[in-house]
PDB file of N, CA and C in Angstrom:
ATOM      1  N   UNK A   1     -56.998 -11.232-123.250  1.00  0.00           N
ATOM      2  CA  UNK A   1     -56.937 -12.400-122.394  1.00  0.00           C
ATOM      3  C   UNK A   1     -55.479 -12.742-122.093  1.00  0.00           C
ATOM      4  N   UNK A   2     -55.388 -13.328-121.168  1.00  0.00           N
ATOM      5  CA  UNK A   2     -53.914 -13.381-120.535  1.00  0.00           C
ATOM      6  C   UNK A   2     -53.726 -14.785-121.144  1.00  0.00           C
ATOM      7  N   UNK A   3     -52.147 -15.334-121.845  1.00  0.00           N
ATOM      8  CA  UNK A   3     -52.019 -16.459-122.006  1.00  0.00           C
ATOM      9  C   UNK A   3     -51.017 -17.193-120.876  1.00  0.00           C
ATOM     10  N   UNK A   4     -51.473 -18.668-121.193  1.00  0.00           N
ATOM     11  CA  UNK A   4     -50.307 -19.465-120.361  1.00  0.00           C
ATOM     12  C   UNK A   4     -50.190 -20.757-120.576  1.00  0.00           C
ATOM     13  N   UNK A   5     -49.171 -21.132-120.559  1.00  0.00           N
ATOM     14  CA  UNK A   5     -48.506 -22.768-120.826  1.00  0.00           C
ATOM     15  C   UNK A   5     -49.731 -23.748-120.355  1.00  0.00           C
ATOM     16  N   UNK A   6     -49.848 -24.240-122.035  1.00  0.00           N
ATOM     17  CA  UNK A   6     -50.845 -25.458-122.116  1.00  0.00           C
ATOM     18  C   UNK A   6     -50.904 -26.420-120.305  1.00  0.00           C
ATOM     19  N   UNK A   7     -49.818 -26.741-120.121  1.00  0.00           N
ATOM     20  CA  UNK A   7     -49.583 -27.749-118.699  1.00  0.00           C
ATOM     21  C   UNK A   7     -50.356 -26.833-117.776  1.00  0.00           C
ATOM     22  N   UNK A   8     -50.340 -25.932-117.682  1.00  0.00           N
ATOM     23  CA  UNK A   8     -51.585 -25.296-116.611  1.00  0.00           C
ATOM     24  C   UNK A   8     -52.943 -25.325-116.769  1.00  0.00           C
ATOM     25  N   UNK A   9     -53.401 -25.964-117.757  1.00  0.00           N
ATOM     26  CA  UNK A   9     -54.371 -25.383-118.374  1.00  0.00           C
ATOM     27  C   UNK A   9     -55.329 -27.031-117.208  1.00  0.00           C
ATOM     28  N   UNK A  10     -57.055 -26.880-116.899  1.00  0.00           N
ATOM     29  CA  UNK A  10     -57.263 -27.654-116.324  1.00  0.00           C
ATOM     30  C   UNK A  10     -58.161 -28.748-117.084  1.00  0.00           C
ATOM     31  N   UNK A  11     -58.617 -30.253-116.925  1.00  0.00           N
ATOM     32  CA  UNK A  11     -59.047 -30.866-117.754  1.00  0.00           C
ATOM     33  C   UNK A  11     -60.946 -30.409-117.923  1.00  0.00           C
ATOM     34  N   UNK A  12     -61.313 -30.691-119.161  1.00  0.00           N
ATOM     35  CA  UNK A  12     -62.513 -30.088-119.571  1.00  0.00           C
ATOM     36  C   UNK A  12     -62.194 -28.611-119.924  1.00  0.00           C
ATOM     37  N   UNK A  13     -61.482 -27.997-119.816  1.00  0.00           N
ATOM     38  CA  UNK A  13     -61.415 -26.809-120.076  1.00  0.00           C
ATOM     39  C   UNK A  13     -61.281 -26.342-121.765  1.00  0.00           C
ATOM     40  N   UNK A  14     -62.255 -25.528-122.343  1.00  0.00           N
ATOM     41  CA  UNK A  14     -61.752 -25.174-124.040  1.00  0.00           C
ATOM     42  C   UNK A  14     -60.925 -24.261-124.380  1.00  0.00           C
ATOM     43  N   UNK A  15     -59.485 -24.200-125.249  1.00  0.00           N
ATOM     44  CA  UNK A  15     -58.655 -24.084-124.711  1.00  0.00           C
ATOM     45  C   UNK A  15     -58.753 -23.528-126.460  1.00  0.00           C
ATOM     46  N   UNK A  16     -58.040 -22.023-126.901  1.00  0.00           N
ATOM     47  CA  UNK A  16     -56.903 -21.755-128.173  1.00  0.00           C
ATOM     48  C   UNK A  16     -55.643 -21.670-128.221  1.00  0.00           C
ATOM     49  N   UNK A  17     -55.026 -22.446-129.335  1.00  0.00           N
ATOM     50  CA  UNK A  17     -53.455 -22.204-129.173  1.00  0.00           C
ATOM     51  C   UNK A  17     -53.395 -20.362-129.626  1.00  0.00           C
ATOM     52  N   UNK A  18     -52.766 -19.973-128.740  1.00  0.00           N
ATOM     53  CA  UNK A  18     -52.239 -18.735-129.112  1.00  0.00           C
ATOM     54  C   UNK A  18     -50.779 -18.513-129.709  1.00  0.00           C
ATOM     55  N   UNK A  19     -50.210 -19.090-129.221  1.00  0.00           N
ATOM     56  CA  UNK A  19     -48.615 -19.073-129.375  1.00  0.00           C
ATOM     57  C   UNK A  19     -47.696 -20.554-129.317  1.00  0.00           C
ATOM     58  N   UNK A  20     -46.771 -20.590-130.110  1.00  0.00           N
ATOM     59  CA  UNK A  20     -46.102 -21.875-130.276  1.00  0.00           C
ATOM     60  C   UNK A  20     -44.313 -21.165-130.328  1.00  0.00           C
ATOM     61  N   UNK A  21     -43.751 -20.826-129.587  1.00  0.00           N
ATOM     62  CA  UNK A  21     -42.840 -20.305-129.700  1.00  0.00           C
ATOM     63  C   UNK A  21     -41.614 -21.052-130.200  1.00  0.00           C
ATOM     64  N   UNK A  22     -41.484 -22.159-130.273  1.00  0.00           N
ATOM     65  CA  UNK A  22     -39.949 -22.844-130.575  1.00  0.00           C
ATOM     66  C   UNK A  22     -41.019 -23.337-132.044  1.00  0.00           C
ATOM     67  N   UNK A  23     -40.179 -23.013-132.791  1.00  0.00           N
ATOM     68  CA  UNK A  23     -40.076 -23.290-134.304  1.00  0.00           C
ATOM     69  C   UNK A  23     -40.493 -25.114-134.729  1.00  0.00           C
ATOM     70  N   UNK A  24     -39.617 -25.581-133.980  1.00  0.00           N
ATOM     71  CA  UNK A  24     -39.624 -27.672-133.989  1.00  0.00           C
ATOM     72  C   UNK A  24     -40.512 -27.634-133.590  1.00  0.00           C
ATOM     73  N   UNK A  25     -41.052 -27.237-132.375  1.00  0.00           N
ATOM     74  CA  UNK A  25     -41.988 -27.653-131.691  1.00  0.00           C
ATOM     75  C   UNK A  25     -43.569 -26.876-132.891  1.00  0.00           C
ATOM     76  N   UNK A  26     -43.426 -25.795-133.316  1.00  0.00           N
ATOM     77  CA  UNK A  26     -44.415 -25.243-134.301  1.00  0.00           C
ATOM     78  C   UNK A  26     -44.637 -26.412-135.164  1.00  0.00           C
ATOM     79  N   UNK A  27     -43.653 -26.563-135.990  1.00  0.00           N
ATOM     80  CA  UNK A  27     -43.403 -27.972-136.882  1.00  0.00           C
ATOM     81  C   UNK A  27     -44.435 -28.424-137.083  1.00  0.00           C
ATOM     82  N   UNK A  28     -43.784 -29.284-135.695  1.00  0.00           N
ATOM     83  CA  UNK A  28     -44.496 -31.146-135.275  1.00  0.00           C
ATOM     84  C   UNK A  28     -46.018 -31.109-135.420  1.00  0.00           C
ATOM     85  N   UNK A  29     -46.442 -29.474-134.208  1.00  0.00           N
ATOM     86  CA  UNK A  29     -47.782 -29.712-134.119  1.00  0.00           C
ATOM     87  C   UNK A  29     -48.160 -29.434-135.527  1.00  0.00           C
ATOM     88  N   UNK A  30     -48.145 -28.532-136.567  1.00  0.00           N
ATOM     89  CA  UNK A  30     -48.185 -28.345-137.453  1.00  0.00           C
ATOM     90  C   UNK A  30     -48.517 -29.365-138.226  1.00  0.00           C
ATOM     91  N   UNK A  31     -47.581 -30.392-138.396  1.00  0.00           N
ATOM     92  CA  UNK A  31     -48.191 -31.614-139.151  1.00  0.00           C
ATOM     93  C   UNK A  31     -48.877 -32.289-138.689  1.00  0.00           C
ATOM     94  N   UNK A  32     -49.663 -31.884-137.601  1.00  0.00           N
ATOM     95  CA  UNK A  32     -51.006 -32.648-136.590  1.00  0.00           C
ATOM     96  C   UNK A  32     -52.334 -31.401-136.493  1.00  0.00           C
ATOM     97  N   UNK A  33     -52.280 -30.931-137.219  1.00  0.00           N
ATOM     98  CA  UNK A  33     -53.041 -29.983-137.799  1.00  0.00           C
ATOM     99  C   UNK A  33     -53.747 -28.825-136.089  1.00  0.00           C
ATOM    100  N   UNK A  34     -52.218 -28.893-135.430  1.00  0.00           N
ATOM    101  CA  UNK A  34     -52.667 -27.518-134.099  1.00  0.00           C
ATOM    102  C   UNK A  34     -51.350 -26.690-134.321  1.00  0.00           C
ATOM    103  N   UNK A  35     -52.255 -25.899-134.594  1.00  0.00           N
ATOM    104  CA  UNK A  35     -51.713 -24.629-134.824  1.00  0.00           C
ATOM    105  C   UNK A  35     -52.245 -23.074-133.929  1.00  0.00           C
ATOM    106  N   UNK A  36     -51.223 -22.120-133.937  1.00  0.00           N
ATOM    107  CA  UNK A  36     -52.168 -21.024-133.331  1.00  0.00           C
ATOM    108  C   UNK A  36     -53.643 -20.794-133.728  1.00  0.00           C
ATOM    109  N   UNK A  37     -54.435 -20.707-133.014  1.00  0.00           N
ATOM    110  CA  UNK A  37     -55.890 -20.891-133.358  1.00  0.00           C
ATOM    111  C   UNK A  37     -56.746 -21.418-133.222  1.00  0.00           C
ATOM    112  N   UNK A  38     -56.149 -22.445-133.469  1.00  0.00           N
ATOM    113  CA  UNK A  38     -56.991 -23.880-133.123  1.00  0.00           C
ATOM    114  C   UNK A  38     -57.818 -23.966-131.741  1.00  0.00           C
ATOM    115  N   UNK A  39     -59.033 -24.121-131.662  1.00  0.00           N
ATOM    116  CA  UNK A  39     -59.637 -24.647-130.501  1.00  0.00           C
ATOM    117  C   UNK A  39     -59.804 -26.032-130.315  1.00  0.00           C
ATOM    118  N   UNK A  40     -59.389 -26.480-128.923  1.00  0.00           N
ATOM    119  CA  UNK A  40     -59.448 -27.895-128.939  1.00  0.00           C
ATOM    120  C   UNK A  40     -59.574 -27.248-127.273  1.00  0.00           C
ATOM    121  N   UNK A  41     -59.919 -29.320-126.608  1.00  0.00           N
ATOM    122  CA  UNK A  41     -60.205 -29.390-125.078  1.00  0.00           C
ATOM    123  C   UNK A  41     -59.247 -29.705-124.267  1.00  0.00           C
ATOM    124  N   UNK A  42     -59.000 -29.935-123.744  1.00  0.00           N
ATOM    125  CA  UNK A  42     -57.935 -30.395-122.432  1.00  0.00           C
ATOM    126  C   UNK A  42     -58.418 -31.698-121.605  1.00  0.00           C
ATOM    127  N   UNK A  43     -58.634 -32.515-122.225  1.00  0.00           N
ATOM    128  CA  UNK A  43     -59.437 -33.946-121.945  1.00  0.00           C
ATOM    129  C   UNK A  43     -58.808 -34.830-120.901  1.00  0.00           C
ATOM    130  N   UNK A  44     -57.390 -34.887-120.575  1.00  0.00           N
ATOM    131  CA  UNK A  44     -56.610 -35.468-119.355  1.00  0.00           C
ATOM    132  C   UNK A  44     -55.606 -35.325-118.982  1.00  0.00           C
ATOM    133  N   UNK A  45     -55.024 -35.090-118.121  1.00  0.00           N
ATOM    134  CA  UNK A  45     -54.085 -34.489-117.605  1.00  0.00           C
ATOM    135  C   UNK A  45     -53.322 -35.310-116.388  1.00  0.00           C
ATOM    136  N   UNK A  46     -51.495 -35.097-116.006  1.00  0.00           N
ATOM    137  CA  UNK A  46     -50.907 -36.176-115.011  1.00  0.00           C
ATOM    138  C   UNK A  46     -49.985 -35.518-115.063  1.00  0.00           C
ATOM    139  N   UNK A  47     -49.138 -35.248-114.451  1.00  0.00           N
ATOM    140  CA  UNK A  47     -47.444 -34.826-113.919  1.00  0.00           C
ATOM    141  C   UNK A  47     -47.430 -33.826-115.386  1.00  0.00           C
ATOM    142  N   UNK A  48     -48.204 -32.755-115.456  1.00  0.00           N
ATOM    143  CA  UNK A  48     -47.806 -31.917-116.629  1.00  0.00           C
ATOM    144  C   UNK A  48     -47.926 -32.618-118.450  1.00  0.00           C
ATOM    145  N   UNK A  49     -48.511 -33.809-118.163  1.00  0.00           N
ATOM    146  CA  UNK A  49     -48.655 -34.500-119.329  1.00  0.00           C
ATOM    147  C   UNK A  49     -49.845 -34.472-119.313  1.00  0.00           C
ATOM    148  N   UNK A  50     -50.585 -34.304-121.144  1.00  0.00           N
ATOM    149  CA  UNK A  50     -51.679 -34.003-121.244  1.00  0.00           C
ATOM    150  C   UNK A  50     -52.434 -34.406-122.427  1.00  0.00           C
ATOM    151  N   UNK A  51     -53.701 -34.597-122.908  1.00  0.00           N
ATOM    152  CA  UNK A  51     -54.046 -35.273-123.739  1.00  0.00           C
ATOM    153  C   UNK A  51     -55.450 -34.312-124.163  1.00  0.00           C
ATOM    154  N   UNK A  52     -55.234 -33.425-125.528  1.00  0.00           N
ATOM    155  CA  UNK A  52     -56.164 -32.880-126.091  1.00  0.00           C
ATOM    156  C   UNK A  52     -56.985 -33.343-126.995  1.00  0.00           C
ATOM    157  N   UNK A  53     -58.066 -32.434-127.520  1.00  0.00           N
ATOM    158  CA  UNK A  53     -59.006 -33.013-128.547  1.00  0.00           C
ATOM    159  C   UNK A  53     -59.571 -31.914-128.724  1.00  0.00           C
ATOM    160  N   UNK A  54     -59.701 -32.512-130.484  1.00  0.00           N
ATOM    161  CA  UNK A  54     -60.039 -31.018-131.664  1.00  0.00           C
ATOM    162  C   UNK A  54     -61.128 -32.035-132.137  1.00  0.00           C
ATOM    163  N   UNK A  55     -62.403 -31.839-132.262  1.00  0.00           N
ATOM    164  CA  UNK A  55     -63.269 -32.715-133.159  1.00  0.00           C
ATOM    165  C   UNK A  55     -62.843 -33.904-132.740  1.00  0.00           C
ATOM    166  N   UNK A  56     -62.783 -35.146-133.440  1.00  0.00           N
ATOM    167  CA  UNK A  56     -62.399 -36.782-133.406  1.00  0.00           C
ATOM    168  C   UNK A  56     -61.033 -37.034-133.338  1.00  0.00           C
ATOM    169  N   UNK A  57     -60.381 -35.734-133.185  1.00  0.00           N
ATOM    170  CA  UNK A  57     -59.127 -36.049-133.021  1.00  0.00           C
ATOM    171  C   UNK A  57     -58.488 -35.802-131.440  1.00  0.00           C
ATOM    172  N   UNK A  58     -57.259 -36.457-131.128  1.00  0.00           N
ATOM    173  CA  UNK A  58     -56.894 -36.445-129.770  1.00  0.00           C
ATOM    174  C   UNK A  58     -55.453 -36.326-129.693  1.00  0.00           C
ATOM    175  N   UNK A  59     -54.560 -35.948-129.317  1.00  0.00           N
ATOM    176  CA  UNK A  59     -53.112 -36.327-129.228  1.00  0.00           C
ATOM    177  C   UNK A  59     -52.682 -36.104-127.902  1.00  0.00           C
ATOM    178  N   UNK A  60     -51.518 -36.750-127.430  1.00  0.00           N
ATOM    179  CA  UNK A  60     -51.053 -36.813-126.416  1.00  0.00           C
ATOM    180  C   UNK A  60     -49.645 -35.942-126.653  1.00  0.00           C
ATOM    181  N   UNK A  61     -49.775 -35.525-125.199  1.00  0.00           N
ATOM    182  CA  UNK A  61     -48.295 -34.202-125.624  1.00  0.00           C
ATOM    183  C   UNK A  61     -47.520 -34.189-123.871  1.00  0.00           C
ATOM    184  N   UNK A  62     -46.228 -34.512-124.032  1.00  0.00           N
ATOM    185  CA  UNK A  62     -45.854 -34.664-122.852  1.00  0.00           C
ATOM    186  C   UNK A  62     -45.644 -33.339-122.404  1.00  0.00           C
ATOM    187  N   UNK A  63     -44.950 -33.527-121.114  1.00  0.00           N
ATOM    188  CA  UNK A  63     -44.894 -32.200-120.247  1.00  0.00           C
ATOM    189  C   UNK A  63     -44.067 -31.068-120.515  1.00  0.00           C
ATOM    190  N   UNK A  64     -42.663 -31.293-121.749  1.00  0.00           N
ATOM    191  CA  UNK A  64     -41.673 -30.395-122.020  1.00  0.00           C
ATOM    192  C   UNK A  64     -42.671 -29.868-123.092  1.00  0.00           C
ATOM    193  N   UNK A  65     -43.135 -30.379-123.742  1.00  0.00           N
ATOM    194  CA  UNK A  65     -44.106 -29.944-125.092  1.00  0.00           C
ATOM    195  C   UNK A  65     -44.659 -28.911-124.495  1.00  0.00           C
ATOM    196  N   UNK A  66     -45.789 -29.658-123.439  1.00  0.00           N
ATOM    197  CA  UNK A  66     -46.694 -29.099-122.924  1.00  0.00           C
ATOM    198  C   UNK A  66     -46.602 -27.464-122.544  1.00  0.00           C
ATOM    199  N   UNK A  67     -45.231 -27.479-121.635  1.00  0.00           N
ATOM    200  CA  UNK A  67     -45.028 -26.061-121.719  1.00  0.00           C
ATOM    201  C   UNK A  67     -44.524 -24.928-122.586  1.00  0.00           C
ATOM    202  N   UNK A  68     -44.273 -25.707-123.561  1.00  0.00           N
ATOM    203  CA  UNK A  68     -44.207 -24.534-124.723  1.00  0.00           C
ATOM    204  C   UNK A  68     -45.093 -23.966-125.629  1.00  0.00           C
ATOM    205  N   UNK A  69     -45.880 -24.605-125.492  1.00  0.00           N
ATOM    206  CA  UNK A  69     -47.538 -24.028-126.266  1.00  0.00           C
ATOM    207  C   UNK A  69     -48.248 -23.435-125.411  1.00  0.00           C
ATOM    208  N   UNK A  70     -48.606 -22.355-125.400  1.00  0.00           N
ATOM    209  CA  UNK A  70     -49.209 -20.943-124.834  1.00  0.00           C
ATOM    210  C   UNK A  70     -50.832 -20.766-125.468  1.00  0.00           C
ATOM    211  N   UNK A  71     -51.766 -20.985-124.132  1.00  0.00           N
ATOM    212  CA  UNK A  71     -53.053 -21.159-124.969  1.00  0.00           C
ATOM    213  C   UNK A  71     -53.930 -20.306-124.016  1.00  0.00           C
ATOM    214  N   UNK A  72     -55.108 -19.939-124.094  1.00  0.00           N
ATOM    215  CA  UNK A  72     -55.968 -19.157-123.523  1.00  0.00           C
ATOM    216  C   UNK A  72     -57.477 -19.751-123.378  1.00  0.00           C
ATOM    217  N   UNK A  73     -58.448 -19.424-122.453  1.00  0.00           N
ATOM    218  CA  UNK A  73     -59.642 -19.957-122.373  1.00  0.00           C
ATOM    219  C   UNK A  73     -60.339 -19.513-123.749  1.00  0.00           C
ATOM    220  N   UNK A  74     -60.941 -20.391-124.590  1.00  0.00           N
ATOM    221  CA  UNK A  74     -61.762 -20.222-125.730  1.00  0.00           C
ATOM    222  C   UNK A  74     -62.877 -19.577-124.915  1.00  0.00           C
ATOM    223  N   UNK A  75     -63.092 -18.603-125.741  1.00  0.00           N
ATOM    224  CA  UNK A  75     -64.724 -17.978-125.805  1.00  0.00           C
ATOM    225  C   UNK A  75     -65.485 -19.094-126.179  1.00  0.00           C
ATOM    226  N   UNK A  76     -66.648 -18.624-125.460  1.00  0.00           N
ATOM    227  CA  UNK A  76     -68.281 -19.614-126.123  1.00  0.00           C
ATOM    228  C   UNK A  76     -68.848 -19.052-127.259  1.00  0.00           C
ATOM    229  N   UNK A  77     -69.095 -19.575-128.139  1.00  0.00           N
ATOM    230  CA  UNK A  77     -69.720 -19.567-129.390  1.00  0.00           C
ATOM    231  C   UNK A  77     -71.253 -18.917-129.313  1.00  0.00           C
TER     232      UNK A  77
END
């Protein structure tokens, strides 16, 4: 599957982190428990700013973020 910067990604869409390339930025999400792997949704979206959700959880991630996390369409279960 081809990856590409979370900010492209469209809302409703199920989404895996594949790649987190800047280290800080690995971190942060890291202590918000998204990590490569993780499946979560793409719940809203505005000028490259975007707002996901894993289970009951949600975070908001602005647009410089946004493009550094590299994610791909989740397969269906």
């Amino acid at each position: 599957m081809n990856s590409h910067p979370l900010s492209w990604a469209l809302p409703g869409q199920r989404l895996k982190i594949v790649a987190i390339p800047k280290k800080q930025t690995r971190m942060r999400l890291l202590s918000l428990g998204f990590v490569p792997g993780t499946k979560c949704t793409l719940l809203w979206k505005r000028a490259g700013a975007v707002i996901v959700g894993r289970d009951s959880d949600r975070i908001a991630i602005g647009p410089s973020l946004a493009e550094q996390i590299l994610v791909e369409e989740a397969k269906s279960a």
